[in-house]
Protein backbone atom coordinates (compact mmCIF):
# COMPACT_ATOMS: atom_id res chain seq x y z
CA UNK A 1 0.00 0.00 0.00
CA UNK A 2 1.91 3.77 -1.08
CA UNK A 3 2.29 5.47 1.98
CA UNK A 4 0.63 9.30 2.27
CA UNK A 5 2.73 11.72 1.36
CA UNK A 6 2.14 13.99 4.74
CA UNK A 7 -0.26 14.90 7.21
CA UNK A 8 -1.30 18.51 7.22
CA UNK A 9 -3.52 19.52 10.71
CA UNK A 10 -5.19 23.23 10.04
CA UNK A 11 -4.83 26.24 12.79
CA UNK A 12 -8.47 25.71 14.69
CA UNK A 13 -7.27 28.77 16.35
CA UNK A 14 -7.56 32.45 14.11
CA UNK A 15 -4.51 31.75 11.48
CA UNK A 16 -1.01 33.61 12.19
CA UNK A 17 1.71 33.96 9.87
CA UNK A 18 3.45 31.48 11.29
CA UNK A 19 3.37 27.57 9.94
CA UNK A 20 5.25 24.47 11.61
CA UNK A 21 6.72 21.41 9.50
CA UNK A 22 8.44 18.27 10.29
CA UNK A 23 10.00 16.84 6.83
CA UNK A 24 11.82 14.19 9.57
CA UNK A 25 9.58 12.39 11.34
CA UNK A 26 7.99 10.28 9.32
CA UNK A 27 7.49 6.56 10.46
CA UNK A 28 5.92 4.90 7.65
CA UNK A 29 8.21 2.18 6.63
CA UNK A 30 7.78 0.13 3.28
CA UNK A 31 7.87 -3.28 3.64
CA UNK A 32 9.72 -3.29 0.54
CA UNK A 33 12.29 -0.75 1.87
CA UNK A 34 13.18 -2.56 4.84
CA UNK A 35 12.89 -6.08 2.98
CA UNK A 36 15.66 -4.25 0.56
CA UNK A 37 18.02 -2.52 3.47
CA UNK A 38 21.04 -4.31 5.20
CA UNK A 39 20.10 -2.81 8.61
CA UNK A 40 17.42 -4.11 11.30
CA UNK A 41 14.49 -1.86 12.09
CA UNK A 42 15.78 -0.21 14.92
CA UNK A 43 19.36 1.16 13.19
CA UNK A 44 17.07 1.93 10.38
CA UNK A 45 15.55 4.88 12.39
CA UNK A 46 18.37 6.44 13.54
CA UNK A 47 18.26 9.37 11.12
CA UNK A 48 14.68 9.44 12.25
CA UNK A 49 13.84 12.82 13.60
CA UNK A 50 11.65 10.64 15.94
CA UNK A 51 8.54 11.70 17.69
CA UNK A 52 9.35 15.59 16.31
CA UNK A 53 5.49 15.48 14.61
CA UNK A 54 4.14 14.82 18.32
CA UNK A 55 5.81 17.59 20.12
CA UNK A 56 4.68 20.40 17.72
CA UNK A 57 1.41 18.60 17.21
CA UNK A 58 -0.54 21.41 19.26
CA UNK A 59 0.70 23.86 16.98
CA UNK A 60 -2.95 24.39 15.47
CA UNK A 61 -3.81 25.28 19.14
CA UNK A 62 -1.77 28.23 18.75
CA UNK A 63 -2.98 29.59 14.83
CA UNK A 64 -0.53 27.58 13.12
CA UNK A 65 -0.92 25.26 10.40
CA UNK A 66 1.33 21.77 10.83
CA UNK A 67 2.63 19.71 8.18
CA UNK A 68 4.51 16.27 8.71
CA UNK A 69 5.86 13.81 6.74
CA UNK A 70 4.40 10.41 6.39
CA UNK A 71 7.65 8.94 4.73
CA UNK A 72 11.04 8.37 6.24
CA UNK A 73 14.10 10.13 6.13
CA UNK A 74 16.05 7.10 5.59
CA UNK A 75 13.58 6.23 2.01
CA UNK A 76 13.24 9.79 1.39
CA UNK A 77 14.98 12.89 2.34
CA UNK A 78 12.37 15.83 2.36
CA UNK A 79 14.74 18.57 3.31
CA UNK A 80 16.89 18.16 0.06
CA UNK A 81 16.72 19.58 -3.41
CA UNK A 82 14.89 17.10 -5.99
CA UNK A 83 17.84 17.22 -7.87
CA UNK A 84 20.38 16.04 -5.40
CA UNK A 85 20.36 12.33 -6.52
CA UNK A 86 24.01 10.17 -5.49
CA UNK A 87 25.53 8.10 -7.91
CA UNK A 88 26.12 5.58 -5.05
CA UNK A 89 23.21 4.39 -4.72
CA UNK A 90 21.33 5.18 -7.71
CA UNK A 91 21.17 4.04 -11.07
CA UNK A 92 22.37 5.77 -14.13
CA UNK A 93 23.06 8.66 -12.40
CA UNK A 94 25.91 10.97 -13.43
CA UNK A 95 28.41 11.93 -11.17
CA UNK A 96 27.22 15.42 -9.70
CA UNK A 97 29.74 18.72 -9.54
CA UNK A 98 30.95 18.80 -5.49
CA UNK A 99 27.95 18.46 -3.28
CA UNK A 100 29.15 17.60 0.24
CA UNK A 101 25.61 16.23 1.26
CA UNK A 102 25.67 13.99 -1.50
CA UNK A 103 29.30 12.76 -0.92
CA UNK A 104 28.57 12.24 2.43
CA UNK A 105 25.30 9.53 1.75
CA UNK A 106 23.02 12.50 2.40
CA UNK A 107 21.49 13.15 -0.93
CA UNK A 108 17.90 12.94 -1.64
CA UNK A 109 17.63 9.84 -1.95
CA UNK A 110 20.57 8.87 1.62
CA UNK A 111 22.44 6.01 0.78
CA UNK A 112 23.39 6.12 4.55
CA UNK A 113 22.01 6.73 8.38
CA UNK A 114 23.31 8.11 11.17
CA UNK A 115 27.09 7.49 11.66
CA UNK A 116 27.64 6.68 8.04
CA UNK A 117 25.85 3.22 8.19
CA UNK A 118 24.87 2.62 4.44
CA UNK A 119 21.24 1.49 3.96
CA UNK A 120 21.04 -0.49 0.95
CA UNK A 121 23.86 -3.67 -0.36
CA UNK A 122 23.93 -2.15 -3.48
CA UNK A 123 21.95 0.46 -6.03
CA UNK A 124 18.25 1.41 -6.53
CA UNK A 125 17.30 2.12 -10.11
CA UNK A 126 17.02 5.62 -11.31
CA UNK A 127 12.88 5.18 -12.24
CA UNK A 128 12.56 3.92 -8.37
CA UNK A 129 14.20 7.20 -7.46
CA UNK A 130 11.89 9.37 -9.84
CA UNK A 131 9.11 7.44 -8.39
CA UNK A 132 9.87 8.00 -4.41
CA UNK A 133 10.51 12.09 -5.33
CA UNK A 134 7.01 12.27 -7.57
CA UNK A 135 4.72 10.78 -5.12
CA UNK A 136 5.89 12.68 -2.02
CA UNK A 137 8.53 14.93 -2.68
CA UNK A 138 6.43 17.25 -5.08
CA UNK A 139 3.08 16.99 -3.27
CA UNK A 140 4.82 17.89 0.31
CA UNK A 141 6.85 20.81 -1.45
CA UNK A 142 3.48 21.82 -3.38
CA UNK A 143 1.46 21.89 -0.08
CA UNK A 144 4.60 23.73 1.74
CA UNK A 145 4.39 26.41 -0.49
CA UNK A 146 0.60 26.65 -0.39
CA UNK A 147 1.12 27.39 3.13
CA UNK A 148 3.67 29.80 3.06
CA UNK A 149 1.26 31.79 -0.26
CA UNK A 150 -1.68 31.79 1.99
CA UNK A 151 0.17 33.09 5.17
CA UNK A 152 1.75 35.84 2.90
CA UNK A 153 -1.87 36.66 1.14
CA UNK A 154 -3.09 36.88 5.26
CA UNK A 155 -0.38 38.75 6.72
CA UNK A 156 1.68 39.79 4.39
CA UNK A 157 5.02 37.97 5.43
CA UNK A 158 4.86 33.85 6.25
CA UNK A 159 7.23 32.72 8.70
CA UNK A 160 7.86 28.95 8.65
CA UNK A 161 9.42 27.11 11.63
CA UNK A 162 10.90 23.87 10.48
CA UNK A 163 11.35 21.48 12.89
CA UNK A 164 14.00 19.08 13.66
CA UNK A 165 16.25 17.11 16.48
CA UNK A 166 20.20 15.94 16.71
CA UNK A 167 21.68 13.30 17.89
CA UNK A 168 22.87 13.99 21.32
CA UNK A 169 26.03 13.02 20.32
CA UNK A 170 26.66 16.14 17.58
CA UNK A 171 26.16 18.48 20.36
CA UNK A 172 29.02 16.59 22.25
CA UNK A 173 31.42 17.03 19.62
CA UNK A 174 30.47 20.37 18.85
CA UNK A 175 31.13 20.80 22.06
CA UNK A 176 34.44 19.57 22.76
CA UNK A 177 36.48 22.86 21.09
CA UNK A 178 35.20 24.40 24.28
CA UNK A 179 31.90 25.88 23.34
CA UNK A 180 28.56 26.03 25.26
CA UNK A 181 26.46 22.85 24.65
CA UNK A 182 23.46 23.59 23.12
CA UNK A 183 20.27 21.77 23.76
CA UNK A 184 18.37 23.95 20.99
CA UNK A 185 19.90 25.15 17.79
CA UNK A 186 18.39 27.86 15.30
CA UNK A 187 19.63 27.93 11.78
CA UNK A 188 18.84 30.67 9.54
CA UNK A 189 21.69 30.62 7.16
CA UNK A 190 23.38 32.68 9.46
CA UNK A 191 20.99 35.88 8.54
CA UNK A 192 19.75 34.63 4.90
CA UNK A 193 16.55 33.10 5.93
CA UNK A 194 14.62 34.92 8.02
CA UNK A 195 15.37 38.58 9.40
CA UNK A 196 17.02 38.99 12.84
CA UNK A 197 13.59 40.05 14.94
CA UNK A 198 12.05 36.90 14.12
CA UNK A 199 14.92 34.77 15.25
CA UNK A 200 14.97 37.07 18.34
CA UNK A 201 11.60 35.82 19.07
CA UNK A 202 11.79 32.39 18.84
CA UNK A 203 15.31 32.55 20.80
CA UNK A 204 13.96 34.31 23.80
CA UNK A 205 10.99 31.58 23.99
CA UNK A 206 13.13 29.16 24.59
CA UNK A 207 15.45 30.87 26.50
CA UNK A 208 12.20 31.67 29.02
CA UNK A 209 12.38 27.57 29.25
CA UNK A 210 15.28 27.59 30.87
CA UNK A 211 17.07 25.90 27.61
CA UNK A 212 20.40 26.65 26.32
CA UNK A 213 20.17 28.31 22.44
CA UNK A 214 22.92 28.60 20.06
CA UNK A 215 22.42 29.85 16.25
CA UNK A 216 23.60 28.68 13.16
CA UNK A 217 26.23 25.82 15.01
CA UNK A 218 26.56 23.24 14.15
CA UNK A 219 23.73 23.37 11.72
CA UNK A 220 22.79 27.06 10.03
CA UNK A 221 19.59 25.28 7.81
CA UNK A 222 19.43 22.95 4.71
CA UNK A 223 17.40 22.97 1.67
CA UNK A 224 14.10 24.03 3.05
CA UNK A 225 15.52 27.14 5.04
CA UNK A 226 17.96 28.27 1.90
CA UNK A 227 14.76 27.44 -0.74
CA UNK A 228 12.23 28.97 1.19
CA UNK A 229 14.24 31.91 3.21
CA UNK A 230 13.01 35.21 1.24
CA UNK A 231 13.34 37.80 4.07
CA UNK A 232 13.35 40.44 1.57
CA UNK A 233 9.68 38.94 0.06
CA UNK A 234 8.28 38.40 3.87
CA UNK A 235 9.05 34.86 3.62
CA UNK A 236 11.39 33.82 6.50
CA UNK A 237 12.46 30.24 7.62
CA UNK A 238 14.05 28.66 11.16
CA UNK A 239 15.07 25.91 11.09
CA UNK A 240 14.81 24.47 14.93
CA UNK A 241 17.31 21.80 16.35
CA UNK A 242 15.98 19.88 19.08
CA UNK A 243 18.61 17.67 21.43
CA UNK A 244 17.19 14.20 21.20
CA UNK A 245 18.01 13.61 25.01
CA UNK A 246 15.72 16.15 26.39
CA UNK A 247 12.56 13.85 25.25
CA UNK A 248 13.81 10.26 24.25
CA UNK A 249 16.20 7.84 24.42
CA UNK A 250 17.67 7.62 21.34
CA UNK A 251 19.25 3.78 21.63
CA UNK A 252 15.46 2.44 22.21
CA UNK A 253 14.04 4.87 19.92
CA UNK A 254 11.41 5.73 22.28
CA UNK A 255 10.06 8.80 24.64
CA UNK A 256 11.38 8.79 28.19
CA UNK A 257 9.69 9.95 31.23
CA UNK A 258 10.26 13.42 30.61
CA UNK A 259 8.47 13.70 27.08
CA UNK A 260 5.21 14.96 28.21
CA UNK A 261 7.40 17.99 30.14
CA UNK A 262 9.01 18.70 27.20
CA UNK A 263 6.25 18.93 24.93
CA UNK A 264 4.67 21.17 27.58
CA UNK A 265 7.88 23.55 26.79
CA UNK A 266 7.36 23.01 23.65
CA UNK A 267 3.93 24.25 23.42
CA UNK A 268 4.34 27.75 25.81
CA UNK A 269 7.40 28.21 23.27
CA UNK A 270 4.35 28.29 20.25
CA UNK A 271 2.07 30.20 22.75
CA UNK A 272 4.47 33.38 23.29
CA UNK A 273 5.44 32.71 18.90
CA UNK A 274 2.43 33.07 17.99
CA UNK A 275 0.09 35.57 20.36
CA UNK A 276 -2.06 38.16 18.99
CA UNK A 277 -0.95 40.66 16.61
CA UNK A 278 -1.71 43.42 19.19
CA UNK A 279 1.02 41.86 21.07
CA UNK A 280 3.80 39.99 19.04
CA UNK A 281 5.36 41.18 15.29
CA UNK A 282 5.61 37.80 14.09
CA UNK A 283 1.47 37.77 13.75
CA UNK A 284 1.22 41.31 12.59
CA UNK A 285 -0.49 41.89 9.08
């Protein structure tokens, strides 16, 4: 049975500008796919941005539209160009000028998971590849940018949060040169995506949560932020970071005790993102 491309849940409450996505957590996995892959179920989801979907899911609480992925990562990278196909571990591909995401197994179609682990024994074809990007690629980039249209028609700027998590062990080696830790990391192509007040905003919520923020290190945004990012056209993207050990444990692939806290942070980080126009810029018209 094709899996859905995404899942899109409406704002009940009156609409903001602002929209949520999560292109990572996905958890439908072909039979097929996993039939096809070298590694067991559970290694399989380590690229997983795992249970990401369920701690924004109140975001229509708060006037903002949510879209998730159905798909995973590990068949189909959403937060890639459609273009960025890897001659590893497709078919009849040709071998692309220097990409580093595709040399590293992280094109859109990933010919590895986390901690280089490759996925498949040996190539997919080329029309398999076409296939995966044309029945969920397009529609979740068509209904992305149907959001972002409407919230500019609204309000006259869109401002779309995308929404991720790291392995806790990124943050350690980022770490290690001395820097702060970071248990939340906003990327906006280090100014490029979104304009400075915005970032501000979203920054200080999370800040009020007693969570440590960094921006732009180690990750500054991928394809959605840099395709999407139009300050200049009110259309600004954050991309949000999320440390995996502050609501699972990532070796079981499951939430731990203090999930339902953290979503609670999660959700009076929305709240003071998206109040009233009369009272926060990022909802003005």
């Amino acid at each position: 049975m094709p899996i859905s491309p995404y899942d899109l849940y409406p704002a009940t409450a009156p609409r903001s500008c602002v929209i949520y996505s999560s292109p990572h957590s996905g958890r439908d996995y072909p039979a097929e796919f996993l039939a096809s892959s070298v590694l067991d179920a559970q290694v399989i989801r380590s690229s997983e941005d795992a249970f990401v979907d369920l701690l924004f899911a109140d975001a229509p609480r708060y006037g903002a539209p949510l879209l998730t992925a159905r798909a995973p990562r590990a068949w189909l990278d959403l937060n890639r160009a459609r273009d960025e196909l890897d001659p590893a571990v497709i078919e009849d591909v040709p071998r692309p000028s220097l990409n580093p995401r595709i040399s590293a197994g992280l094109g859109v179609i990933p010919r590895v998971v986390s901690n280089g682990r490759a996925i498949y024994c040996g190539k997919i074809s080329l029309a398999e590849a076409e296939a995966r990007i044309a029945s969920h690629w397009v529609p979740y980039h068509a209904q992305l940018l149907a959001l972002m249209a409407e919230a500019t028609a609204l309000h006259g700027r869109a401002v779309l949060i995308d929404c991720h998590s790291m392995p806790h062990e990124a943050i350690d080696t980022f770490a290690t040169a001395g820097r702060v830790k970071p248990q939340i990391v906003l990327g906006d192509r280090y100014g490029a995506a979104a304009s400075s007040d915005i970032v501000d905003q979203i920054e200080a919520a999370f800040v009020a949560e007693g969570l440590r923020v960094a921006r732009n290190a180690p990750f500054a945004g991928a394809y959605i932020t840099q395709a999407y990012g139009r300050p200049s056209r009110g259309q600004h993207v954050v991309q949000i970071e999320i440390d995996r050990a502050l609501y699972m444990d990532e070796a079981t692939v499951a939430p731990h005790c203090g999930f339902e806290a953290f979503r609670a942070a999660i959700n009076r980080v929305m709240a003071a993102v998206g109040r009233d126009r009369d009272q926060v810029p990022l909802a003005a018209e």
